[in-house]
Protein backbone atom coordinates (compact mmCIF):
# COMPACT_ATOMS: atom_id res chain seq x y z
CA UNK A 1 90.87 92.85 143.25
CA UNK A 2 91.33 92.23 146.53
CA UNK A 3 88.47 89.81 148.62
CA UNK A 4 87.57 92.47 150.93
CA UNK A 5 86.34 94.97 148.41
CA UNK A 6 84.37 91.89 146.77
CA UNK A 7 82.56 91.47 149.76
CA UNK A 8 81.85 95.37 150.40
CA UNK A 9 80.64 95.38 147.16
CA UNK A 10 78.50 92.23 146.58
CA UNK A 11 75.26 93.94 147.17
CA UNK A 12 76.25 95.73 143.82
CA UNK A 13 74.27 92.85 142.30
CA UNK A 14 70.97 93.87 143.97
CA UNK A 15 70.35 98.24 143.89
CA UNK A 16 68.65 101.59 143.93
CA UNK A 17 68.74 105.45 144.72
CA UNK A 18 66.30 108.44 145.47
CA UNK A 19 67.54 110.19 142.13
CA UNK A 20 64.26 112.17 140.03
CA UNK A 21 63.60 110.50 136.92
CA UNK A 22 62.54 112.27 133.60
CA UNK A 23 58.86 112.34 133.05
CA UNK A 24 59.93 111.90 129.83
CA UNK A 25 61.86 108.32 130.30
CA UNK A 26 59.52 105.25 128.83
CA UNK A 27 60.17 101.56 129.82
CA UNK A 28 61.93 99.27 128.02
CA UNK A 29 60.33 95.99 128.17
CA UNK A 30 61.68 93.40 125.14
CA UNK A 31 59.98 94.58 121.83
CA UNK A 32 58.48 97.04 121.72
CA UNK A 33 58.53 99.79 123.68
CA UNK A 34 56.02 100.31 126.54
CA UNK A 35 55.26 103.43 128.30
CA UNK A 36 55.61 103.48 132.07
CA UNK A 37 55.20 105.93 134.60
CA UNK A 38 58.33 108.04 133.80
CA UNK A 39 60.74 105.46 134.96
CA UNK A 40 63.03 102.95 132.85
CA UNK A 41 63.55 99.11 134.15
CA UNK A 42 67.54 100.18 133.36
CA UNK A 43 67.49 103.28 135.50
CA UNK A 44 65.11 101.37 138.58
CA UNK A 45 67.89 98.58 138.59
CA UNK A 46 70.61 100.99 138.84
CA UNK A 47 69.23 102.94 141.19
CA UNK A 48 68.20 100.04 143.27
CA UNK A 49 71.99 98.99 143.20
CA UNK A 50 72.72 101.88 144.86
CA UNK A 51 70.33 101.46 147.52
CA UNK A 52 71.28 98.59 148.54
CA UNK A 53 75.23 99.54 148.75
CA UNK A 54 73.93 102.48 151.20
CA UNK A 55 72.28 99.58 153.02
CA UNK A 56 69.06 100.44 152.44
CA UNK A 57 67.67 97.19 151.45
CA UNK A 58 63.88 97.39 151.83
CA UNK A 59 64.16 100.61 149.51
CA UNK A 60 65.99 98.61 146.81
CA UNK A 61 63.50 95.67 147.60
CA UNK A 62 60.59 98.27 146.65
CA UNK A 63 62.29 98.93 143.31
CA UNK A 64 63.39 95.60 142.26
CA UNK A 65 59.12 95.10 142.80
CA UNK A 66 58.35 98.15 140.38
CA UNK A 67 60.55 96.51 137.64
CA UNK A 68 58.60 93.24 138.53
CA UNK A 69 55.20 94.96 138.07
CA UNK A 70 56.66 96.77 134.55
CA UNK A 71 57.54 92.96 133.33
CA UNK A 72 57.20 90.09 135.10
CA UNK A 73 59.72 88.50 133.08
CA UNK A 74 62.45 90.74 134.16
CA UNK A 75 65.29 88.39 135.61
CA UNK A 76 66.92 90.83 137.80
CA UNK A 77 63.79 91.72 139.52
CA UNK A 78 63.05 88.23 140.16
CA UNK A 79 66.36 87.26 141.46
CA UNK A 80 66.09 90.12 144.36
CA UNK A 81 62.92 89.51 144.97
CA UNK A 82 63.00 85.93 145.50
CA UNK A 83 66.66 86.70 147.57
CA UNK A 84 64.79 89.04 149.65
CA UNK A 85 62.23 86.06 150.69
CA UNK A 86 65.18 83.75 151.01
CA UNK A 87 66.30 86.30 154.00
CA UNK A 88 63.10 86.41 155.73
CA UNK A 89 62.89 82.48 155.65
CA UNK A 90 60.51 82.08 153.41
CA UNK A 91 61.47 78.98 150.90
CA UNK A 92 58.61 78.21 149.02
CA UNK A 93 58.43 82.03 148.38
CA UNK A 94 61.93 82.50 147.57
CA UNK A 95 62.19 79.12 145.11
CA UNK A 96 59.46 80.46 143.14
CA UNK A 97 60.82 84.10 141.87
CA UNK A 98 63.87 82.09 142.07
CA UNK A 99 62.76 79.44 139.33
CA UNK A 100 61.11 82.14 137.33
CA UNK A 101 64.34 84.02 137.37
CA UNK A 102 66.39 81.32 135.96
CA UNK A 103 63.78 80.48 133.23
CA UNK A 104 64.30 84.22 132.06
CA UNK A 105 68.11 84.33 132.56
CA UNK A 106 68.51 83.50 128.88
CA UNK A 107 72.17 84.29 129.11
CA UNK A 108 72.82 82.73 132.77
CA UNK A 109 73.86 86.79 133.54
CA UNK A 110 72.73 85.91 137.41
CA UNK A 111 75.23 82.89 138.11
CA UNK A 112 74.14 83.24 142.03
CA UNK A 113 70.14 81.80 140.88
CA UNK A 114 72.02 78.85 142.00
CA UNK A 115 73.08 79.23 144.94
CA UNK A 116 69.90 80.99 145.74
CA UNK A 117 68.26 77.90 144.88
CA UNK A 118 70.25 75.52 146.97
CA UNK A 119 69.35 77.88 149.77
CA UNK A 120 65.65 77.93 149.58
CA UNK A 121 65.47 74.31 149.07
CA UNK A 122 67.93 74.29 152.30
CA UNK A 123 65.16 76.69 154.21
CA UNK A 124 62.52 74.00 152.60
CA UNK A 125 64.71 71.19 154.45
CA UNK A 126 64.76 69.56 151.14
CA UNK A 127 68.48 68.60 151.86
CA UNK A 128 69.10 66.13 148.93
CA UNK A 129 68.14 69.17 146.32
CA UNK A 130 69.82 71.66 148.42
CA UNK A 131 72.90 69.13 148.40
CA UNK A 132 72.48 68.53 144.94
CA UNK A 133 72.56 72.40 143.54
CA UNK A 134 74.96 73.61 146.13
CA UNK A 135 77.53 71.09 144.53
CA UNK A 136 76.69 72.95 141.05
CA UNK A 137 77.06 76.28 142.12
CA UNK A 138 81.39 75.89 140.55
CA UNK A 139 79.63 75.22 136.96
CA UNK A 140 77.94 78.18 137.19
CA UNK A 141 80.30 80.74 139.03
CA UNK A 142 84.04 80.00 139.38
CA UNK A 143 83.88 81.78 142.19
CA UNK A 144 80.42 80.21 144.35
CA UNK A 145 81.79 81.16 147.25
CA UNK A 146 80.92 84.67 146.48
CA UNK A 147 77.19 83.75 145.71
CA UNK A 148 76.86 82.51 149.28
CA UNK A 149 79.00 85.36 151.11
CA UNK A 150 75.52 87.64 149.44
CA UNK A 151 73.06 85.53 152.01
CA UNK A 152 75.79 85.70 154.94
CA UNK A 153 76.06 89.76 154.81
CA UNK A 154 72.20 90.00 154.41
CA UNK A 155 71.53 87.46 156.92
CA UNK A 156 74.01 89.33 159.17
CA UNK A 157 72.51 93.06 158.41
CA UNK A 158 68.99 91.62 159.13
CA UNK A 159 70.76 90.35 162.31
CA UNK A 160 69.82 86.77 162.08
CA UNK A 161 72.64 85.56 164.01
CA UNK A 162 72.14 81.58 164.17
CA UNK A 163 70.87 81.68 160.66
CA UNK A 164 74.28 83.20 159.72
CA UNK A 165 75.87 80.63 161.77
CA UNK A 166 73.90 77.87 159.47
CA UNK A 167 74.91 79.19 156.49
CA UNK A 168 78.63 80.08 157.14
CA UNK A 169 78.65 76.30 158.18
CA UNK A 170 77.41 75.57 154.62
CA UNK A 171 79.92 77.69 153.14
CA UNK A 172 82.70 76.37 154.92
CA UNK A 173 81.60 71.89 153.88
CA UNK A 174 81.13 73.29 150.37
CA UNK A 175 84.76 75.95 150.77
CA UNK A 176 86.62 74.74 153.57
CA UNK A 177 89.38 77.08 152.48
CA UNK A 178 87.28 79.60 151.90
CA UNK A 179 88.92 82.88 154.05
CA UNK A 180 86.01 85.12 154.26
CA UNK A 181 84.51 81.87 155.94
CA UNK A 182 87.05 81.03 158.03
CA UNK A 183 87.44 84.76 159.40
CA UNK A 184 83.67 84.37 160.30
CA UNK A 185 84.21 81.22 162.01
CA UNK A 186 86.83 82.43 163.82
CA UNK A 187 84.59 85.72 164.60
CA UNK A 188 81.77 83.70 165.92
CA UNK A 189 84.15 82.12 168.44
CA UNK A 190 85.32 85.43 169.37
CA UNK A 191 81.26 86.07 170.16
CA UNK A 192 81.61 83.14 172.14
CA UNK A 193 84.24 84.87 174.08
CA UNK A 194 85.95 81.55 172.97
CA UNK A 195 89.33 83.67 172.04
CA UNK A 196 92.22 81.69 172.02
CA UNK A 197 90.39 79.19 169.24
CA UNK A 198 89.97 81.69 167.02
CA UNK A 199 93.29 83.06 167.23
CA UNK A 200 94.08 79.29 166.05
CA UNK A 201 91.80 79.28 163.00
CA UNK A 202 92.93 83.26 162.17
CA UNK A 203 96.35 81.99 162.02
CA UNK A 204 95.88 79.26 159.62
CA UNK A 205 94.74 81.93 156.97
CA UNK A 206 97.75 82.08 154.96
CA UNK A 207 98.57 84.41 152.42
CA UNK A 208 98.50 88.46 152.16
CA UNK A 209 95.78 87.70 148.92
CA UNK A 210 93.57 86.39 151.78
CA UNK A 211 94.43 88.91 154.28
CA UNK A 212 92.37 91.27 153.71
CA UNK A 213 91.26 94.44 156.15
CA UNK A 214 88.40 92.54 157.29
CA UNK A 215 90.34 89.70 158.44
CA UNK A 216 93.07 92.34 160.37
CA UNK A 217 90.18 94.21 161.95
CA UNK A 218 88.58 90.79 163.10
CA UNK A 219 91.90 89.87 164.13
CA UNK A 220 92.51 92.99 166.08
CA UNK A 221 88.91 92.45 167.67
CA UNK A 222 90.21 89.36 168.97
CA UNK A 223 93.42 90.64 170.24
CA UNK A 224 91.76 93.48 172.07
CA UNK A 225 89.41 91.44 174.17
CA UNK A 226 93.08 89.31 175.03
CA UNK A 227 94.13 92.67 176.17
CA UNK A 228 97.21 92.36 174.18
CA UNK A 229 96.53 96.07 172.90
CA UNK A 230 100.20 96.26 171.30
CA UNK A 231 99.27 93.58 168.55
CA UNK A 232 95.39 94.53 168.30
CA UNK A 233 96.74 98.12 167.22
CA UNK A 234 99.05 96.92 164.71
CA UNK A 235 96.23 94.40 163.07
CA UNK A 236 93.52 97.74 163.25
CA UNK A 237 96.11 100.24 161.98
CA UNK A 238 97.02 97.28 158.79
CA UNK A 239 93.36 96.91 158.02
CA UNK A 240 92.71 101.20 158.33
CA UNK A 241 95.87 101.60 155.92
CA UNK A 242 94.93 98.97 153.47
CA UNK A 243 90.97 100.40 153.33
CA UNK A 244 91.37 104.17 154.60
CA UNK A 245 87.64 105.11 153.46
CA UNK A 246 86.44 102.74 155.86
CA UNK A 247 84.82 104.45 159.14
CA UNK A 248 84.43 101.27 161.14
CA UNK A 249 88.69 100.42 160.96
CA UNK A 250 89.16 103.80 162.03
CA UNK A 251 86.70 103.36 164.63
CA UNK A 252 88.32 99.72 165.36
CA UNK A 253 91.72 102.06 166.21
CA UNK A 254 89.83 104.11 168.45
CA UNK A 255 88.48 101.28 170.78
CA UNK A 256 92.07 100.11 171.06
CA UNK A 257 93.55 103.14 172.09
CA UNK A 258 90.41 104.12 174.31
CA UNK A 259 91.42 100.76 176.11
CA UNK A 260 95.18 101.66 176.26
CA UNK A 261 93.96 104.79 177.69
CA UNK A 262 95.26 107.17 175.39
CA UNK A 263 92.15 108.88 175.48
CA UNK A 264 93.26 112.04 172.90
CA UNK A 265 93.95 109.68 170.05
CA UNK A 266 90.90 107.32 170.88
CA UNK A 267 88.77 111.10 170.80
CA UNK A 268 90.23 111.73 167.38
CA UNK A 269 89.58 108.55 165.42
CA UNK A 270 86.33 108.20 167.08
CA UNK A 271 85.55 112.29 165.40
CA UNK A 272 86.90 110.87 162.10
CA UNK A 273 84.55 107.57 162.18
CA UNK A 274 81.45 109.61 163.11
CA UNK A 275 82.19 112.45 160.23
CA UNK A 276 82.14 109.41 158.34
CA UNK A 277 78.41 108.40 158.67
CA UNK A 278 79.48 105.78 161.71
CA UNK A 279 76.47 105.41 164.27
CA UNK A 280 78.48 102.90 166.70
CA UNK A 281 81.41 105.55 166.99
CA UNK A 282 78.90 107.93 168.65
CA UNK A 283 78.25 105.78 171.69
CA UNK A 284 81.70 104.70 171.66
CA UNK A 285 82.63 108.55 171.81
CA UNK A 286 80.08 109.30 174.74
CA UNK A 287 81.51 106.49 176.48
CA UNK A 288 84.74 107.82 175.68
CA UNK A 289 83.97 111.10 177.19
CA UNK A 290 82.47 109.75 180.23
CA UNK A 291 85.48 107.57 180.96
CA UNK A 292 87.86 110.73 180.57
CA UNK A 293 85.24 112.84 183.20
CA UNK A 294 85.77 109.89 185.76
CA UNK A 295 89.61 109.59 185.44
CA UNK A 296 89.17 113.17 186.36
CA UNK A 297 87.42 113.41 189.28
């Protein structure tokens, strides 16, 4: 499976969705069973899955806290919760659903506790424990790397910007060849308007298994602002065909061609994005549209 849909998905681990529930549904809690209020902890978890995926994260936070109140001992509901403190900051918070969660994890089913862990401690500025647990994180999960990319996406959505920075940073001593980590190094330079550097470090990521769409569409961000339009539409157009369901590569395609000013193409990908769900694409399109009435005039 490629990286990219790893990281679209890796919210999976945390979930919900609106769905009614059976009144007739009891809870599941260990031995035996205990009657809730019409929900199951199995159907609350799935559902919050699902919430998160759709982005709504304070929804699936509210659901992973319903499990917690139906049994404290639940080790998924710990996990988010004490991940959802770890992304407002709070450490002491975070480390202690965090601990609990690993003390219920009979079967070490949440792998990313760990990383978790070295992260609170990290928000603590405990850096010899944070030091000391990110090294473990590869004894837990082959794959670590993963565990962290979970804080960078949040940290990102809750648009804590030098927070992501801190982490990515972490990432990056702990995975130097990481790619998802070296595409957002690259794409914090390109926030720095620094382009040329990160054109460096995106060409160093070797390998078609690490080039995924998200590294073509940060690629093709880059090229764009270089005004080298030719190669930013080939790198958009790569990352659109490799992930077609994806409204923001198709919008991607329409900034490019809006700046090589073929406006009826730019029109139609921009339509396509926003059918899609895609927020950005409708300012994009109004700008669109008022670029096109001034070229007439």
């Amino acid at each position: 499976m490629k990286k990219t849909i790893i990281i679209l998905n890796l919210i999976l681990l945390y979930a919900c969705n609106s769905n009614e529930i059976k009144e007739t549904e009891i809870v599941r809690i260990g031995n035996p069973f205990l009657k809730g209020k019409g929900k199951t902890i199995d159907s609350l978890k799935n559902l919050s899955n699902k919430e998160a995926v759709n982005g709504n994260l304070k929804r699936a936070d509210e659901l992973s806290y319903e499990i917690y109140q139906l049994d404290s001992t639940n080790a998924y509901s710990l996990s988010r919760l004490g991940f959802s403190e770890l992304i407002k900051g709070e450490g002491k918070k975070a480390l202690d659903f965090i601990n609990k969660s690993i003390k219920y994890d009979s079967i070490k089913e949440f792998s990313h506790n760990i990383a978790f862990k070295a992260c609170a401690f990290n928000e603590l500025e405990n850096n010899d424990s944070a030091d000391y647990y990110f090294k473990k994180m590869p004894d837990y999960n082959k794959q670590g790397a993963v565990d962290l990319w979970q804080v960078l996406i949040c940290l990102n959505a809750n648009m804590k910007f030098d927070k992501m920075i801190e982490y990515n940073n972490i990432l990056l001593k702990y995975y130097p060849y990481d790619s998802f980590a070296n595409i957002n190094k690259a794409n914090i330079l390109v926030n720095d308007t620094r382009y040329n550097e990160a054109l460096v470090i995106y060409d160093k990521i070797k390998g078609e298994e690490n080039r995924s769409p998200y590294f073509y569409a940060s690629r093709g961000s880059c090229y764009m602002y270089l005004k080298q339009y030719d190669k930013a539409l080939s790198d958009m157009t790569k990352a659109h065909e490799m992930e077609p369901s994806n409204a923001q590569y198709i919008m991607g395609i329409g900034r490019v061609n809006q700046k090589m000013g073929n406006y009826k193409e730019s029109e139609k990908n921009y339509k396509i994005s926003m059918a899609k769900g895609d927020t950005v694409a409708v300012r994009l399109y109004n700008t669109l549209l008022e670029e096109m009435r001034q070229k007439k005039k």
